[in-house]
N, C-alpha and C. Protein backbone atom coordinates (compact mmCIF):
# COMPACT_ATOMS: atom_id res chain seq x y z
N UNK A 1 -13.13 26.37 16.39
CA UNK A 1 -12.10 25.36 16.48
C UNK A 1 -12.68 24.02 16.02
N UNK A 2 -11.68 23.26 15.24
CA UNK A 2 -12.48 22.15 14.44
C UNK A 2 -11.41 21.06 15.53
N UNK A 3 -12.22 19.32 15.70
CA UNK A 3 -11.86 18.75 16.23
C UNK A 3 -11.90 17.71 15.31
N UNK A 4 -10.70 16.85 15.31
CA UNK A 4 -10.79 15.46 14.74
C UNK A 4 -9.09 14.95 14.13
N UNK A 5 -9.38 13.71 13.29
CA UNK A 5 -7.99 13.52 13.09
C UNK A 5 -7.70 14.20 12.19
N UNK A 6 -6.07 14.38 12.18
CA UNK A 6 -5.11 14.70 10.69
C UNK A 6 -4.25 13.97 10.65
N UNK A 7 -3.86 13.53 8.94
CA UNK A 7 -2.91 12.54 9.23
C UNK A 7 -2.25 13.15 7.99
N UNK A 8 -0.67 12.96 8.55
CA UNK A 8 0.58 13.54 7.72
C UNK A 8 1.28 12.78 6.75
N UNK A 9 2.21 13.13 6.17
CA UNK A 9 3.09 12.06 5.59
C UNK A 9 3.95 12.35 6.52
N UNK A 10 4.82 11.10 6.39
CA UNK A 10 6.14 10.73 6.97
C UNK A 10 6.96 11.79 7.57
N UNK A 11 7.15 12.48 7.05
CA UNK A 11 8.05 13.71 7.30
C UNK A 11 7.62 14.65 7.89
N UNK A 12 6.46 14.41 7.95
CA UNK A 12 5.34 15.62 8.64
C UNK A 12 5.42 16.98 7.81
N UNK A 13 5.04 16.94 7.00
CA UNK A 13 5.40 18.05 5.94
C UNK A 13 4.19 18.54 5.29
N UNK A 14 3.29 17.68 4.73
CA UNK A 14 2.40 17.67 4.23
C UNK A 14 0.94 17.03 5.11
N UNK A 15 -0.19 17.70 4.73
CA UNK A 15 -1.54 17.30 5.29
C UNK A 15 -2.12 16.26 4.24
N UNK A 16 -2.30 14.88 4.48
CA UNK A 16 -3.20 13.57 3.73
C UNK A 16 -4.34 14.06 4.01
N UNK A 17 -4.95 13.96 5.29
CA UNK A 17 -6.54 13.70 5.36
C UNK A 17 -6.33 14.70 6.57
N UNK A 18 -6.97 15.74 6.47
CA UNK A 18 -7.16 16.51 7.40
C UNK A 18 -9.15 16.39 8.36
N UNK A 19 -9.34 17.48 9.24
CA UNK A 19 -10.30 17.14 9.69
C UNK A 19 -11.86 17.92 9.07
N UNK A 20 -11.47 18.00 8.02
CA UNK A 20 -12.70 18.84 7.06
C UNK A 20 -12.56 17.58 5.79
N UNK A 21 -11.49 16.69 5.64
CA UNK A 21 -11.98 15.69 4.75
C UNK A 21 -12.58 14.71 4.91
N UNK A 22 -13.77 14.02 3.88
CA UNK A 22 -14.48 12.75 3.92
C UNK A 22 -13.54 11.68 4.22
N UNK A 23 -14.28 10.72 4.31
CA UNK A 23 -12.97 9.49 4.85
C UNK A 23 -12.60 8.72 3.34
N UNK A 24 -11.87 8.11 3.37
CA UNK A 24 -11.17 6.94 2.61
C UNK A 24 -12.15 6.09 1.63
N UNK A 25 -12.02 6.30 0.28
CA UNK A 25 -12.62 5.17 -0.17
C UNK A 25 -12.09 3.92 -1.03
N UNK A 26 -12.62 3.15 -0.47
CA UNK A 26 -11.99 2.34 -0.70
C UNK A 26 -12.18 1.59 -1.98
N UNK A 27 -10.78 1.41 -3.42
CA UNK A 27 -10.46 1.39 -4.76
C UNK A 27 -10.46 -0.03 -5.03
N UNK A 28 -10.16 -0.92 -4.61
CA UNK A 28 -9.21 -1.83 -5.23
C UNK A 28 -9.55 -2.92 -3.80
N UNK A 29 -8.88 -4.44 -3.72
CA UNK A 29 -8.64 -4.68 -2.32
C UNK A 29 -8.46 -6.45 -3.28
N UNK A 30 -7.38 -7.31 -3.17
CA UNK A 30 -7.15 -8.91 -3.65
C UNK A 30 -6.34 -9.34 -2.55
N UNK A 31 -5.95 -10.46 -3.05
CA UNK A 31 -5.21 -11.14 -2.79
C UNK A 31 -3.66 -11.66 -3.47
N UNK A 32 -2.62 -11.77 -3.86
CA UNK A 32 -1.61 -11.69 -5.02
C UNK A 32 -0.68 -12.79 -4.02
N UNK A 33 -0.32 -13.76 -5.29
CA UNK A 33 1.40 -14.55 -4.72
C UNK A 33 2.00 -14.13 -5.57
N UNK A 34 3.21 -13.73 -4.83
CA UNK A 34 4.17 -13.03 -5.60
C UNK A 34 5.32 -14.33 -5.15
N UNK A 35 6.24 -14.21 -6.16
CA UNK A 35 7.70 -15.26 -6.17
C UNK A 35 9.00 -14.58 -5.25
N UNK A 36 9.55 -15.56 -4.83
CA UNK A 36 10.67 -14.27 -3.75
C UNK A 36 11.57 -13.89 -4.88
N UNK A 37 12.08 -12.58 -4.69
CA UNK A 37 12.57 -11.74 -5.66
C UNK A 37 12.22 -11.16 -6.68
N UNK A 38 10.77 -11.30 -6.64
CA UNK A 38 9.95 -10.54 -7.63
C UNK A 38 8.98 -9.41 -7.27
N UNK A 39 8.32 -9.73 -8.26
CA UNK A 39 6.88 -8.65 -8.05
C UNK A 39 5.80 -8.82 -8.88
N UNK A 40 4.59 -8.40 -8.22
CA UNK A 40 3.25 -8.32 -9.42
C UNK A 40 2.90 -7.06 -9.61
N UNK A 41 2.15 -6.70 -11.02
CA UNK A 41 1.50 -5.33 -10.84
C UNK A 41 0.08 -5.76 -11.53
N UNK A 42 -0.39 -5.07 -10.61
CA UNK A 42 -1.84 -4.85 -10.35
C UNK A 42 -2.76 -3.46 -11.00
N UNK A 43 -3.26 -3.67 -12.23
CA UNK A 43 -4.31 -2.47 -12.46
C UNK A 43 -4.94 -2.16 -11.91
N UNK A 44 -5.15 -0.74 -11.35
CA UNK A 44 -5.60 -0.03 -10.49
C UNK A 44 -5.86 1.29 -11.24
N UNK A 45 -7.49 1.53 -12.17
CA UNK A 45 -7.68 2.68 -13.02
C UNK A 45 -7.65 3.68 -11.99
N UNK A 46 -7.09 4.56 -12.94
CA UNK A 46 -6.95 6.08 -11.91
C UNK A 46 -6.02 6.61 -11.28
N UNK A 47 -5.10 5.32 -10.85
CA UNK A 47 -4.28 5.29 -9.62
C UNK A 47 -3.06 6.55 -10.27
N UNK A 48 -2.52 7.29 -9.30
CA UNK A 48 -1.28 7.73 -9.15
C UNK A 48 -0.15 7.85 -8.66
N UNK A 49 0.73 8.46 -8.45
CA UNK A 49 1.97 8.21 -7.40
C UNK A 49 1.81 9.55 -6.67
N UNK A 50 0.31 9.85 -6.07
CA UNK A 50 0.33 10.94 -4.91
C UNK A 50 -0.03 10.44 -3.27
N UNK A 51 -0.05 11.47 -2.72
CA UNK A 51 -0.83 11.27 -1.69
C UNK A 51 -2.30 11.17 -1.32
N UNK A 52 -3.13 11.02 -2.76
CA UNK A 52 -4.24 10.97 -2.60
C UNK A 52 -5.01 9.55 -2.64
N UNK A 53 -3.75 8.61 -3.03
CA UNK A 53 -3.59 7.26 -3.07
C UNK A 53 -2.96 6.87 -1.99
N UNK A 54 -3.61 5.80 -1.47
CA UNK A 54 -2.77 5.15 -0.07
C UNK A 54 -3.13 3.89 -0.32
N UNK A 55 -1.92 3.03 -0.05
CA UNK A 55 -1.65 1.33 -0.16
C UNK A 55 -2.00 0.74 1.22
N UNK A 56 -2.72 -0.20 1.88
CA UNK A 56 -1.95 -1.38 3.15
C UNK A 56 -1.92 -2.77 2.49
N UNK A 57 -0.69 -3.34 3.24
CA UNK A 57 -0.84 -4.13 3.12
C UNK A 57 -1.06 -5.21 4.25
N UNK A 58 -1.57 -6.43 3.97
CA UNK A 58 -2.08 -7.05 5.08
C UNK A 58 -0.79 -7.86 4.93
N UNK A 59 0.43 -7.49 6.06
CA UNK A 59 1.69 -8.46 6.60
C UNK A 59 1.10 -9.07 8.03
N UNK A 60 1.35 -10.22 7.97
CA UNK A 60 1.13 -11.01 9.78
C UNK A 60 2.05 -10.92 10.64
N UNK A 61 2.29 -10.81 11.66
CA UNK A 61 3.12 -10.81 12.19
C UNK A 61 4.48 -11.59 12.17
N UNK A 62 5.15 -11.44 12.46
CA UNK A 62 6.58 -12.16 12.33
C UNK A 62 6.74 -12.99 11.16
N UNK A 63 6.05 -12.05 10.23
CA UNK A 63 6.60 -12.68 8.80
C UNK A 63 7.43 -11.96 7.20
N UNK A 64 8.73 -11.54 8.07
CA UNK A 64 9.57 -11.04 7.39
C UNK A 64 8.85 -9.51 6.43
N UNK A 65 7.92 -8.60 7.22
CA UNK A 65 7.57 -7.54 6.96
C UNK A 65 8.45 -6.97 6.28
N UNK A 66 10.02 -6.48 6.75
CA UNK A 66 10.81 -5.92 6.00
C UNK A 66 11.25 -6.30 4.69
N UNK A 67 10.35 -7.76 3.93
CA UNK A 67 10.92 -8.43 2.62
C UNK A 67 9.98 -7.91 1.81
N UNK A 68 8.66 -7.30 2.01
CA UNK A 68 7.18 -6.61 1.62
C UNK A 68 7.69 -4.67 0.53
N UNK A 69 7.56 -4.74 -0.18
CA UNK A 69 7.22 -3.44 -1.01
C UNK A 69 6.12 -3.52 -1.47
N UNK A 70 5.76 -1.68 -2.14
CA UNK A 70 4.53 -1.70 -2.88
C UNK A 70 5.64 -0.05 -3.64
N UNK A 71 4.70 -0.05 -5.10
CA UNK A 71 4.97 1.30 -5.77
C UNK A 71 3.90 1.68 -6.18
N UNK A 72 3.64 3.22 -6.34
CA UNK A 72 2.26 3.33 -6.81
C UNK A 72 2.74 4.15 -8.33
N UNK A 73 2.00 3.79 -9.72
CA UNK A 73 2.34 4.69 -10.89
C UNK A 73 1.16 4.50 -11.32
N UNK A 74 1.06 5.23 -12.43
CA UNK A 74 -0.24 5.74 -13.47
C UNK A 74 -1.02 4.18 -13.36
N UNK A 75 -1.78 4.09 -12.80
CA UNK A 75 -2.76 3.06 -13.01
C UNK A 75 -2.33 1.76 -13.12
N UNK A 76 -1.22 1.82 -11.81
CA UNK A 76 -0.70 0.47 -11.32
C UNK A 76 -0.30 0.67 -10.05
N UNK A 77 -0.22 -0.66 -9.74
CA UNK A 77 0.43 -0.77 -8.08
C UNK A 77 0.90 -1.99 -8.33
N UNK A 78 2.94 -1.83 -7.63
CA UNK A 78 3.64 -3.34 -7.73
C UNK A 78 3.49 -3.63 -6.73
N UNK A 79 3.31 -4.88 -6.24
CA UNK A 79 3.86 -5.11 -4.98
C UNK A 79 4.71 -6.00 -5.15
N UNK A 80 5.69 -5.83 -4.31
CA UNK A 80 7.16 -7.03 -4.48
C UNK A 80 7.89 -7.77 -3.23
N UNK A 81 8.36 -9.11 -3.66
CA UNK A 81 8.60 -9.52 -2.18
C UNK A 81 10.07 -9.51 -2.49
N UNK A 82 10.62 -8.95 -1.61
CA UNK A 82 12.82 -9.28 -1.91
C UNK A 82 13.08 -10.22 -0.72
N UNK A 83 13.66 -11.03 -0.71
CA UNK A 83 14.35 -11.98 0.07
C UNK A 83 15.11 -12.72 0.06
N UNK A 84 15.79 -13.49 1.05
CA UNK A 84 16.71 -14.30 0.79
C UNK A 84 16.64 -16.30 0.43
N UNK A 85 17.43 -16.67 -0.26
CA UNK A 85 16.95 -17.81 -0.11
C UNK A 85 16.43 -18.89 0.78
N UNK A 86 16.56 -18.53 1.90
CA UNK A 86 15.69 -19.63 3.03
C UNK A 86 14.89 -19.44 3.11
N UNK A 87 13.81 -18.56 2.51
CA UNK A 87 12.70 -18.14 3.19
C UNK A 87 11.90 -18.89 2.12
N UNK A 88 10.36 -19.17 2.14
CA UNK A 88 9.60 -19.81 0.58
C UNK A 88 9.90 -19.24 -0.24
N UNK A 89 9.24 -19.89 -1.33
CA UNK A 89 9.74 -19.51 -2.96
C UNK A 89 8.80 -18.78 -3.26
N UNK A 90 7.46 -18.51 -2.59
CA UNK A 90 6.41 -17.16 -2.50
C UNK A 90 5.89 -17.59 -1.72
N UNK A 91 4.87 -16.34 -1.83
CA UNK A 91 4.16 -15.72 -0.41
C UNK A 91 2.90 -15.15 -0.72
N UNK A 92 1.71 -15.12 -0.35
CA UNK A 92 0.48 -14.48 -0.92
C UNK A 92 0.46 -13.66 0.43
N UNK A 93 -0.32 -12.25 -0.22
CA UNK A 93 -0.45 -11.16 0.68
C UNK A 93 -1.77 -10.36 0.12
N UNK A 94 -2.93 -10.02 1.04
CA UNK A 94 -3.52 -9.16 0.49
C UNK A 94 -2.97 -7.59 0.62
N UNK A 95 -3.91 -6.93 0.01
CA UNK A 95 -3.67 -5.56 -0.36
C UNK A 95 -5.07 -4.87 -0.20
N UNK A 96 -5.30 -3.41 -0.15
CA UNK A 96 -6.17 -2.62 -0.01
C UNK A 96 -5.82 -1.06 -0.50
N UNK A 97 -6.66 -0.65 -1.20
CA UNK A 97 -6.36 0.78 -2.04
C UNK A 97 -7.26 1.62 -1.81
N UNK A 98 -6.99 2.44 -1.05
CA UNK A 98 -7.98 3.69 -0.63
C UNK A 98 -7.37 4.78 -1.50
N UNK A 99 -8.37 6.04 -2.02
CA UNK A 99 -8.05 7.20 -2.40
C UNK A 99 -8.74 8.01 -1.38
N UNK A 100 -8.47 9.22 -0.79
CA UNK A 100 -9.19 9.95 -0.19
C UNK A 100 -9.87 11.49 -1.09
């Protein structure tokens, strides 16, 4: 019997990092201001749109988290802020790119 973490996707459907895999290494990691209603993309060689790629982003607390996206494609990552007009006209956020 093997002991340790596993971690799923969302749906619980699929195994990310089970307990026979190495840990996370870590790809990529800035800082980006993005404009409200936009987005930046960020080269990231290698990158894909699997689960072998994982995004965080560094949101602070009570600061409109739900206005925060990210996409992952062939050797990019967007991140985008959507919001409404009261809020600033941008926002800087870091980011961090692990592949496992």
């Amino acid at each position: 019997m093997a002991y340790g973490l596993e971690v799923f996707n969302a749906a619980g459907t699929k195994k990310i990092v089970g307990n026979t895999d190495r840990l996370l290494r870590l790809v990529a990691h800035g800082t980006v201001t993005v404009n409200r209603n936009s987005y930046v993309d960020i080269a990231i060689s290698g990158m894909e749109n699997d689960d072998s790629w994982t995004v965080g982003l560094n949101i602070a607390l009570f600061s409109f988290f739900q206005n925060w996206y990210y996409t992952k494609s062939t050797n990019n990552l967007r991140i985008g802020y959507s919001t409404s007009a009261s809020t600033p006209a941008s926002r800087s956020i870091s980011y961090y790119v692990f592949r496992s």
